[in-house]
C-alpha atoms as a PDB file:
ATOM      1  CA  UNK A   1     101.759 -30.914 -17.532  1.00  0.00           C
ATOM      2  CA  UNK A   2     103.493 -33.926 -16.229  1.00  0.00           C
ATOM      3  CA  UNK A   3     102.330 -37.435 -17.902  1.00  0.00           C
ATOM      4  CA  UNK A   4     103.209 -41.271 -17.514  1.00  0.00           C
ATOM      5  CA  UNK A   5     101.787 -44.962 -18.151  1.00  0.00           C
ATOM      6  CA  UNK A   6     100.477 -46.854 -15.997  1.00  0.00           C
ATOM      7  CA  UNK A   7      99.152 -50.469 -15.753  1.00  0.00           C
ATOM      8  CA  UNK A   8      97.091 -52.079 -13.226  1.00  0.00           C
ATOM      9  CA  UNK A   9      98.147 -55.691 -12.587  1.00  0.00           C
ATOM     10  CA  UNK A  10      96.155 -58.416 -13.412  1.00  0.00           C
ATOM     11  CA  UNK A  11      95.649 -59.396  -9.715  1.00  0.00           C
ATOM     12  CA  UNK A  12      94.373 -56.015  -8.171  1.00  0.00           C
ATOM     13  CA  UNK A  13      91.056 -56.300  -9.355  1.00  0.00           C
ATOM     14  CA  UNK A  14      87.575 -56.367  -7.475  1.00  0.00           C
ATOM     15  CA  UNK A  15      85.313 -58.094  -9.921  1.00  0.00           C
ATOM     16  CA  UNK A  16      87.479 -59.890 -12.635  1.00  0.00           C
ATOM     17  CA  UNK A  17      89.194 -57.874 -15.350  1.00  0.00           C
ATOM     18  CA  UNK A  18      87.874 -54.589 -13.748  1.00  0.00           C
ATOM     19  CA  UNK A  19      90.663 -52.710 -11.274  1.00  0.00           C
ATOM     20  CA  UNK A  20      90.113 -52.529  -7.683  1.00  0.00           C
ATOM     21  CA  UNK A  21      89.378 -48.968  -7.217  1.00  0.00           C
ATOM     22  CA  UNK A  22      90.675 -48.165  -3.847  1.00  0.00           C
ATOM     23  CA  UNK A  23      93.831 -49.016  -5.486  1.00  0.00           C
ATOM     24  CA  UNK A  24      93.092 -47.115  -8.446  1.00  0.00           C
ATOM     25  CA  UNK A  25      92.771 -44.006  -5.995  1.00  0.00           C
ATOM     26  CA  UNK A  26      95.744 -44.180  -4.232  1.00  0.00           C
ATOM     27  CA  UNK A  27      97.790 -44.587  -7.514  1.00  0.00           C
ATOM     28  CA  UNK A  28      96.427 -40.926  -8.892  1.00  0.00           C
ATOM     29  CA  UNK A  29      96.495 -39.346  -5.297  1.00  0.00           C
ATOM     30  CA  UNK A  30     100.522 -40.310  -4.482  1.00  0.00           C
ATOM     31  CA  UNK A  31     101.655 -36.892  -5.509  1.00  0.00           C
ATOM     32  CA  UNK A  32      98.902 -35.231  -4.001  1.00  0.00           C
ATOM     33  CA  UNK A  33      99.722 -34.374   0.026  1.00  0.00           C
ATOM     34  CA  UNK A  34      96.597 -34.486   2.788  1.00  0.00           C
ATOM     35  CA  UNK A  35      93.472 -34.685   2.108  1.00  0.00           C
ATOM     36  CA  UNK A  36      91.844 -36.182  -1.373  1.00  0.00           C
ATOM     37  CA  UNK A  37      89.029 -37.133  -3.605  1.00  0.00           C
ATOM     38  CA  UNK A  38      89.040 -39.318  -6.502  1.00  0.00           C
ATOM     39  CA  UNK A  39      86.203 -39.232  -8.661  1.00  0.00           C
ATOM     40  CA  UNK A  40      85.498 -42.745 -10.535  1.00  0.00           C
ATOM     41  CA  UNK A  41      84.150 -42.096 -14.000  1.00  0.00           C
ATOM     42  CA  UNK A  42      84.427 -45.545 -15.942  1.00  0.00           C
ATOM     43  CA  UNK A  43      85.286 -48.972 -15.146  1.00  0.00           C
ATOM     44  CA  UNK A  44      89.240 -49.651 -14.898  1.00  0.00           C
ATOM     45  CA  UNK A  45      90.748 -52.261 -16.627  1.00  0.00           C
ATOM     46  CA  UNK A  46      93.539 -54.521 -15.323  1.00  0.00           C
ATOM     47  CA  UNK A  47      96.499 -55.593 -17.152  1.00  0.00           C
ATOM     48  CA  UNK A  48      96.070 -52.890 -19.480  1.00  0.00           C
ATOM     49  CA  UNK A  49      98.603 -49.388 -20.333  1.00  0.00           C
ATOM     50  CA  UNK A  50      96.536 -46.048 -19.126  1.00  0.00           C
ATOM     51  CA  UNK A  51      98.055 -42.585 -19.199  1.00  0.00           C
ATOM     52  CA  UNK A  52      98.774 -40.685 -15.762  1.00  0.00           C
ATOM     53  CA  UNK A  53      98.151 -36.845 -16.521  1.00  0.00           C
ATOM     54  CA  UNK A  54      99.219 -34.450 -13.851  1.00  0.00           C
ATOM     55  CA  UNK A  55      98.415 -30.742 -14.234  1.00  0.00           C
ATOM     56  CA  UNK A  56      98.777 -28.728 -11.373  1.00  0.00           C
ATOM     57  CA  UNK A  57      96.834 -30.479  -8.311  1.00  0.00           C
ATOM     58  CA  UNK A  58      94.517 -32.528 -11.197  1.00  0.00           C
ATOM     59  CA  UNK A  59      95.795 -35.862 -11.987  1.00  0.00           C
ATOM     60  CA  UNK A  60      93.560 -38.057 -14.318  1.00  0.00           C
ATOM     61  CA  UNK A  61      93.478 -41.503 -15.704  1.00  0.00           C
ATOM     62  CA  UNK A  62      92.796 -42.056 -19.309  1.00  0.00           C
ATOM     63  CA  UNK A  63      93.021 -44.559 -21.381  1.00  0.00           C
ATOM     64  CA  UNK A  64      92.925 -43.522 -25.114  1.00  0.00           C
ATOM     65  CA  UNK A  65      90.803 -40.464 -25.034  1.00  0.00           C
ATOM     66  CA  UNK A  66      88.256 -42.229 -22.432  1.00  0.00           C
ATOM     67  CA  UNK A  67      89.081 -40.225 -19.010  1.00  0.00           C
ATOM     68  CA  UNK A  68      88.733 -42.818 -16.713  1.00  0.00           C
ATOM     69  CA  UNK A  69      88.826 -41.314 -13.150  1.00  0.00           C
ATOM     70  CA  UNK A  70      90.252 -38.219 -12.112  1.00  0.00           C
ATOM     71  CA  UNK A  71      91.792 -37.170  -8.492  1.00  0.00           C
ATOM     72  CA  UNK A  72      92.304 -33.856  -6.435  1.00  0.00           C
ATOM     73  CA  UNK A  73      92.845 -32.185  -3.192  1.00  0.00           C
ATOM     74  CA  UNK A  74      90.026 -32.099  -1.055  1.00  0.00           C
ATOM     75  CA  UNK A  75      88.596 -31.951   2.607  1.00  0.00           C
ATOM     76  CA  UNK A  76      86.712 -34.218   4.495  1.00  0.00           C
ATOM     77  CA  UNK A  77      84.088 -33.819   7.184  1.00  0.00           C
ATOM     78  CA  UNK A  78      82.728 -37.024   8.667  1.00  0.00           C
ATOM     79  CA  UNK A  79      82.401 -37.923  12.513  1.00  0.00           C
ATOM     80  CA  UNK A  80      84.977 -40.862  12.638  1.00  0.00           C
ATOM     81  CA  UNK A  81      83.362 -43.784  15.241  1.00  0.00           C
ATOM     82  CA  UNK A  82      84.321 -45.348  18.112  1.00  0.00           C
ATOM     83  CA  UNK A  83      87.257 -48.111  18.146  1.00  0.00           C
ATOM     84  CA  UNK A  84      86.232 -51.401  18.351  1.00  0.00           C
ATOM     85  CA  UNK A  85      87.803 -53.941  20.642  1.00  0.00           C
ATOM     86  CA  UNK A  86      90.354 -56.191  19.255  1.00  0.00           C
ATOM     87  CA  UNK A  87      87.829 -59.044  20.493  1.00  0.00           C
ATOM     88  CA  UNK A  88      85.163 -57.159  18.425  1.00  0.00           C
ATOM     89  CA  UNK A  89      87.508 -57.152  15.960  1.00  0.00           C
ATOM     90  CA  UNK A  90      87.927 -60.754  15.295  1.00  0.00           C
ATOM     91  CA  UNK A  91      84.699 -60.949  16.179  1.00  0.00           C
ATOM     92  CA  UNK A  92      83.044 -59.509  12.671  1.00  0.00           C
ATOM     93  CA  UNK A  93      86.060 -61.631  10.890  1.00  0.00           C
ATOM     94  CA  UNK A  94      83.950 -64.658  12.121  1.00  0.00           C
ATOM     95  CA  UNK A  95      80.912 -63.297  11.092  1.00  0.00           C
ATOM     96  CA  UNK A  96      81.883 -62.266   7.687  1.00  0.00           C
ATOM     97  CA  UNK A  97      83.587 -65.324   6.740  1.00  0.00           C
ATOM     98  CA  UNK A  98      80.918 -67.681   8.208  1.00  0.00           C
ATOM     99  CA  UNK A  99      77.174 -65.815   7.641  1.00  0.00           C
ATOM    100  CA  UNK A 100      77.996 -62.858   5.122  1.00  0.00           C
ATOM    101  CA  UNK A 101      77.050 -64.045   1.184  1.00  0.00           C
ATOM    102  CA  UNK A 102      80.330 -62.944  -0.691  1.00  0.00           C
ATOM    103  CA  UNK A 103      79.473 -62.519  -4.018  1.00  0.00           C
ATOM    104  CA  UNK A 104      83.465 -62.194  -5.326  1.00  0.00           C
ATOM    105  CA  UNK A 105      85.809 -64.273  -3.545  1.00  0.00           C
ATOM    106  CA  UNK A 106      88.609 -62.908  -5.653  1.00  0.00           C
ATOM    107  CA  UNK A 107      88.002 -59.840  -4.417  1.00  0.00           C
ATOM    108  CA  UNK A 108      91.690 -58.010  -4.231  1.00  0.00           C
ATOM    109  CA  UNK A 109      90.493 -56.218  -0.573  1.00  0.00           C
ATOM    110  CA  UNK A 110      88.067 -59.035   1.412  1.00  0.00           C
ATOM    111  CA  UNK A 111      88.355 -61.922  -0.882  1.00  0.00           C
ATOM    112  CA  UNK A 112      88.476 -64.842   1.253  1.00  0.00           C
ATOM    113  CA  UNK A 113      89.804 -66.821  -1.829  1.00  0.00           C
ATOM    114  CA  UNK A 114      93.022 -65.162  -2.219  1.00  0.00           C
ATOM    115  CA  UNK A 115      96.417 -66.631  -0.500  1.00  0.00           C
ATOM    116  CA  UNK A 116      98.732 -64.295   1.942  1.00  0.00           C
ATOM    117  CA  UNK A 117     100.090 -61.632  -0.096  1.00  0.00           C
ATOM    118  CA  UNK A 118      98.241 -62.212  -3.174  1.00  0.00           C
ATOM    119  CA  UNK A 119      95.319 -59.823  -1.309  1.00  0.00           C
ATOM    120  CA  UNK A 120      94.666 -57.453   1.401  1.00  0.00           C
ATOM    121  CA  UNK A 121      92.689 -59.994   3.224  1.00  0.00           C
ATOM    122  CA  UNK A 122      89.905 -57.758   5.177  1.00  0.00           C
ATOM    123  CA  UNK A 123      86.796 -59.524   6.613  1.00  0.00           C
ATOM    124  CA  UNK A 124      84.631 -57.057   8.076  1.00  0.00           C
ATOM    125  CA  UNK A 125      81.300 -58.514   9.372  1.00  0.00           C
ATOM    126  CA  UNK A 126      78.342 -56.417  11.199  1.00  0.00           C
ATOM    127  CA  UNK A 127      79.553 -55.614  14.922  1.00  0.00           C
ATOM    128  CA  UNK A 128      76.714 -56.925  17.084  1.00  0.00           C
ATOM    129  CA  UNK A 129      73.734 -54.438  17.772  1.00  0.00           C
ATOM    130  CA  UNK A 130      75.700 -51.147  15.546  1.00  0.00           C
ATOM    131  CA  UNK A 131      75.491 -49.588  12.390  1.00  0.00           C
ATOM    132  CA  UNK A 132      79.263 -50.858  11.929  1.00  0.00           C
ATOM    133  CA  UNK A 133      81.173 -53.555  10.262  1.00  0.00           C
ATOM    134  CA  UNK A 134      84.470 -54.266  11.842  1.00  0.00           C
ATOM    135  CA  UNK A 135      88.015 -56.620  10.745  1.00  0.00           C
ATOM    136  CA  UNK A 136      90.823 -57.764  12.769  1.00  0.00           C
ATOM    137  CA  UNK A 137      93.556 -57.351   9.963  1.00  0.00           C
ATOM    138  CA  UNK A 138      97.536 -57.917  10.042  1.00  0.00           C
ATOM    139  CA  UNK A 139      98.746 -56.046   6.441  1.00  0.00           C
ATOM    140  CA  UNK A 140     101.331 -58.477   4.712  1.00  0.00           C
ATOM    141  CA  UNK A 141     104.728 -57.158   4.377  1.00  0.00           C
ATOM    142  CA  UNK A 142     103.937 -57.880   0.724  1.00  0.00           C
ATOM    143  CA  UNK A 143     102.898 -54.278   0.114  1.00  0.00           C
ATOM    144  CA  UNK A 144     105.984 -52.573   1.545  1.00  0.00           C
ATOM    145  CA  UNK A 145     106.223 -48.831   1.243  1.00  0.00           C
ATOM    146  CA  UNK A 146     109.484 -48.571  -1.355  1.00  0.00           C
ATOM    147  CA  UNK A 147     110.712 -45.817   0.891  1.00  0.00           C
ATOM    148  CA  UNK A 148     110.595 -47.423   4.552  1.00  0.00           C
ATOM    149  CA  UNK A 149     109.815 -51.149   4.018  1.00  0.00           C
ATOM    150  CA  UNK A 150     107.741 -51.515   7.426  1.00  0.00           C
ATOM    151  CA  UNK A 151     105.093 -49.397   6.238  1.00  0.00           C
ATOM    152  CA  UNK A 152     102.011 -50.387   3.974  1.00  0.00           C
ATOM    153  CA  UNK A 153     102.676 -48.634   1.039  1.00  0.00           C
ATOM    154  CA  UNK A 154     100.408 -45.361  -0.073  1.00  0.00           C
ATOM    155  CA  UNK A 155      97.891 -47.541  -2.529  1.00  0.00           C
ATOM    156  CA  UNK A 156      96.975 -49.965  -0.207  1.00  0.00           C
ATOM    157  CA  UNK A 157      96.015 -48.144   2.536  1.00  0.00           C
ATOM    158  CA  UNK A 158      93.747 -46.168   0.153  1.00  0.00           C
ATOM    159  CA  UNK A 159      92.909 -49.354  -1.342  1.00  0.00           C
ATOM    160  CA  UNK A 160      92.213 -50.973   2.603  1.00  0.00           C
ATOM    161  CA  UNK A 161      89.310 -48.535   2.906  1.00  0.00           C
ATOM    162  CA  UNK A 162      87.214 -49.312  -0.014  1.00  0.00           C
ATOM    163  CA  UNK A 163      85.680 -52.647   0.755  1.00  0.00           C
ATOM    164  CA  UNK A 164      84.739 -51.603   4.560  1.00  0.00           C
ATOM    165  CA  UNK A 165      82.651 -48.677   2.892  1.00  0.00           C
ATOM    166  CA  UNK A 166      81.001 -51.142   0.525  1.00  0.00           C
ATOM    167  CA  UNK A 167      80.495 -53.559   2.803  1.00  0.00           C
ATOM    168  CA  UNK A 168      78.630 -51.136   5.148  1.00  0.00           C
ATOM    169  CA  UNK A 169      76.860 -50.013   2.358  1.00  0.00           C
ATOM    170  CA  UNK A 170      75.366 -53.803   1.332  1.00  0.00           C
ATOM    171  CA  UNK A 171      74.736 -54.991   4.974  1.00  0.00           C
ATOM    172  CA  UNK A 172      73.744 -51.367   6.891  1.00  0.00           C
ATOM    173  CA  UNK A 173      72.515 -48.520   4.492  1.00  0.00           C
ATOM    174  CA  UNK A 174      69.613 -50.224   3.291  1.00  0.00           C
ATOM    175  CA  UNK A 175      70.690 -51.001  -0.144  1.00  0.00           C
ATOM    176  CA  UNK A 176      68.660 -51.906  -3.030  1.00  0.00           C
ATOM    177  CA  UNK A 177      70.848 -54.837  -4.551  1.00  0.00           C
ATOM    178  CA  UNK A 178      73.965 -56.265  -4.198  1.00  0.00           C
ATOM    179  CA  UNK A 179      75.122 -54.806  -7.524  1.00  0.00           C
ATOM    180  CA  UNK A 180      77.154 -51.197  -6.725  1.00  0.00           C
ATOM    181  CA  UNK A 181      79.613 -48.806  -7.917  1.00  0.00           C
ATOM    182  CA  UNK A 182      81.660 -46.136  -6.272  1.00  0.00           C
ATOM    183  CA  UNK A 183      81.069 -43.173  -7.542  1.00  0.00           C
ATOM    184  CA  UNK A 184      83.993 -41.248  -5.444  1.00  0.00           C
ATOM    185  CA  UNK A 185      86.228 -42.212  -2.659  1.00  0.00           C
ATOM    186  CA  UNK A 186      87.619 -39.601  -0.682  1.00  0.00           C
ATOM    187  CA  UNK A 187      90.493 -40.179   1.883  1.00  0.00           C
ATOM    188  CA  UNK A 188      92.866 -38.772   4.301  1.00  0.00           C
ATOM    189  CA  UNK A 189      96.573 -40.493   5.372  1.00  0.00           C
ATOM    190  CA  UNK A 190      96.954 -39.433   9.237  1.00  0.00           C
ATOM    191  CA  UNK A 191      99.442 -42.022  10.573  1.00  0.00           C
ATOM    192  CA  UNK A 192     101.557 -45.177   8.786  1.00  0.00           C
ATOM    193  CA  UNK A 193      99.924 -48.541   8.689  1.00  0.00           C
ATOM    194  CA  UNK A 194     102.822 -51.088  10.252  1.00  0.00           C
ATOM    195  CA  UNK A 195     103.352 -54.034   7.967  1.00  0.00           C
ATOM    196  CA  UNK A 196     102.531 -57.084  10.158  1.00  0.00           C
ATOM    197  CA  UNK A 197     100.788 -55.148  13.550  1.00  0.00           C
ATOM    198  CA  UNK A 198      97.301 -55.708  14.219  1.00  0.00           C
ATOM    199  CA  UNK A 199      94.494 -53.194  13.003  1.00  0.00           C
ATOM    200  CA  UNK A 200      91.413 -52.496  13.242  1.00  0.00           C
ATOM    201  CA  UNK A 201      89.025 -51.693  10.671  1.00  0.00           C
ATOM    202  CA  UNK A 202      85.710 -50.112  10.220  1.00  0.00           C
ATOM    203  CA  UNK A 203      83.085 -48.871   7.911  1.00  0.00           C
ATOM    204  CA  UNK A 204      79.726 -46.996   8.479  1.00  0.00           C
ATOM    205  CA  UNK A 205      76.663 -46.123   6.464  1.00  0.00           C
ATOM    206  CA  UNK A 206      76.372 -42.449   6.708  1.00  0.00           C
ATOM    207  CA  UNK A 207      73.222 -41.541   4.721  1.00  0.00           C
ATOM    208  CA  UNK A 208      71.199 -42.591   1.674  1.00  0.00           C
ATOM    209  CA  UNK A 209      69.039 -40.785  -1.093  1.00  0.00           C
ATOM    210  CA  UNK A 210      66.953 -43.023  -3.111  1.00  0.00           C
ATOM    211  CA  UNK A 211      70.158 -45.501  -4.802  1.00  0.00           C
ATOM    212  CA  UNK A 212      72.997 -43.460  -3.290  1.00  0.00           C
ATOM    213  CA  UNK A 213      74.833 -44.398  -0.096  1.00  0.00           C
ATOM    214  CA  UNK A 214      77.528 -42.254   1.301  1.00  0.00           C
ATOM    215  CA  UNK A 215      79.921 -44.354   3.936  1.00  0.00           C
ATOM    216  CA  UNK A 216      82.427 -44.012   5.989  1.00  0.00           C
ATOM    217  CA  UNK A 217      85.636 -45.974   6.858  1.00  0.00           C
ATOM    218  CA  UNK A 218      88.336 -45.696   9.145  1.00  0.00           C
ATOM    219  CA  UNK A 219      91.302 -48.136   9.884  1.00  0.00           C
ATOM    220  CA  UNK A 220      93.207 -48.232  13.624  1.00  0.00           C
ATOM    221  CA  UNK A 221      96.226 -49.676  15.122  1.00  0.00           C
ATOM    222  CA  UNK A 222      95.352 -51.829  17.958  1.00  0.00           C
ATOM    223  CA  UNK A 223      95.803 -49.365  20.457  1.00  0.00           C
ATOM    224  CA  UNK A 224      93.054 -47.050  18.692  1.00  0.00           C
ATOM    225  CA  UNK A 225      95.369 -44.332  17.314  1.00  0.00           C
ATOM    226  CA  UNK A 226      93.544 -43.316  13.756  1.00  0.00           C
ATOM    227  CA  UNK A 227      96.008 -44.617  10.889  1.00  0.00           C
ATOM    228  CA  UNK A 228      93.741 -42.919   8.065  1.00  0.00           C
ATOM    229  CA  UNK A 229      89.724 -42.752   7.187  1.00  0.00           C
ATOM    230  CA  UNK A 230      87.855 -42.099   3.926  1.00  0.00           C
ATOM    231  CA  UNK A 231      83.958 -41.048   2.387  1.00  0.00           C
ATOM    232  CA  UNK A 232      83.017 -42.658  -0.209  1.00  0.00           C
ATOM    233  CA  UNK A 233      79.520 -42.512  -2.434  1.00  0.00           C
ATOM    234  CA  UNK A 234      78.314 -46.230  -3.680  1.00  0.00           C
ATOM    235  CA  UNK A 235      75.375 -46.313  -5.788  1.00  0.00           C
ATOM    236  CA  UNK A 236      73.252 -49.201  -6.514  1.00  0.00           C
ATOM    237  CA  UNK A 237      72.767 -50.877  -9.980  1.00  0.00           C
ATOM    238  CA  UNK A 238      69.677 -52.055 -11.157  1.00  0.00           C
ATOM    239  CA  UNK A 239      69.661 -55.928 -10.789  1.00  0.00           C
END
C-alpha cells in the first residue's frame, strides 16, 4: 500500500472552503489508466493536509480516519451527443452569462467572477430547443500538463466536466432545488485537451429517480474529435 498527503488549494473550490470535486477526482484517478469512477463520500476541504492511500487499483482520500472519497477503474456506457457548432457554442456562453441565475460566482469551473487563470472559466447555457447545455471554452495555459506543457493537465480535464453535468442537471433534468451534490463522477481521457485551442463543451440530463439525476458530459476540440466525457449522479438537497 502506497500513501501520500495531499492538499487542495485554497482556490479550487466550488462553494467556499469546500474542494471542487471534479478536481478532487482527477487527483485520486492520475495513477489509474482508462476508464474511472470516483465515488464522493463527504465534503472536501480546501487548504487542508488529506492522506492519498493507494492499494492496488483503490485509491482513497481520507482525512484523519474520515474516508472522504474513494476512486477506481471502471467502464462507462452513455450515448455521447452530437457536437455543437462553434456558433452554438458561444452561443450558450451568452446565455449563461446573461439569463442563467449563478448562485456561486467563485465557482473554480463556471465562475464568472474569477480572473484568467485563477479558474477554468466554462459558461455553458441551454442550446436552443435541446436537452443540452453547451460552452465555447479556450483552457488557460495556466494548467499545463508537467509532462508536455501544451496539454491541460489530468485534473482539470476531469475537473472541466463537472460543472456541465451540474449545470444540465439544474436547468434540464427537472431538478427539485438548486441545492445538489455529486454523488459519483465517472470519466474517461480519450484525446489531450490543447492549452489555448477552442473547445467545445457539453452536458446532458440522462435520467432522474425521485432526487437523483444522472448526466452526462463530454468536451470537443473545435473540429468535433471527442477529447474525453464523463457520468456523473447529482442529487438534490432539501432547500
Amino acid at each position: 500500500m502506497e500513501a501520500a498527503t495531499f492538499t487542495v488549494p485554497s482556490g479550487h473550490h466550488g462553494h467556499p472552503g469546500l474542494a471542487f470535486g471534479g478536481y478532487v477526482a482527477g487527483i485520486l484517478t492520475s495513477g489509474l489508466s482508462g476508464s474511472a469512477k470516483v465515488d464522493f463520500r463527504r465534503p472536501t476541504p480546501v487548504g487542508t493536509e488529506l492522506h492519498l492511500t493507494v492499494d492496488g487499483y483503490r485509491v482513497e482520500l481520507r482525512q484523519d480516519l474520515d474516508v472522504l472519497a474513494t476512486a477506481e477503474p471502471s467502464s462507462i456506457d452513455i450515448r455521447i451527443p452530437r457536437v455543437p457548432t462553434w456558433s452554438e457554442a458561444l452561443a450558450g456562453v451568452g446565455t449563461y452569462l446573461v439569463d442563467t441565475h449563478i448562485e456561486v460566482d467563485s465557482c473554480f469551473g463556471c465562475g464568472p467572477g474569477r480572473s484568467p487563470g485563477e479558474g477554468l472559466r466554462i459558461f455553458p447555457g441551454v442550446a436552443t430547443g435541446e436537452d443540452l447545455v453547451v460552452a465555447a471554452w479556450r483552457p488557460s495555459v495556466i494548467f499545463a500538463d508537467p509532462d508536455d506543457a501544451s496539454f491541460l493537465a489530468r485534473p482539470y480535464v476531469w475537473a472541466a466536466l463537472d460543472c456541465p453535468g451540474g449545470w444540465a442537471r439544474k436547468e434540464l433534468s427537472r431538478a427539485t432545488t438548486d441545492r445538489a451534490v455529486t454523488a459519483y463522477l465517472a470519466a474517461e481521457l480519450v484525446g489531450p485537451v490543447i492549452l489555448g485551442e477552442p473547445h467545445v463543451v457539453v452536458g446532458w440530463p440522462i435520467s432522474r429517480d425521485g432526487r437523483k439525476a444522472r448526466v452526462g458530459s463530454a468536451i470537443f476540440s473545435v473540429d468535433g474529435d471527442l477529447c474525453a466525457f464523463a457520468e456523473a449522479l447529482w442529487i438534490d438537497l432539501p432547500d
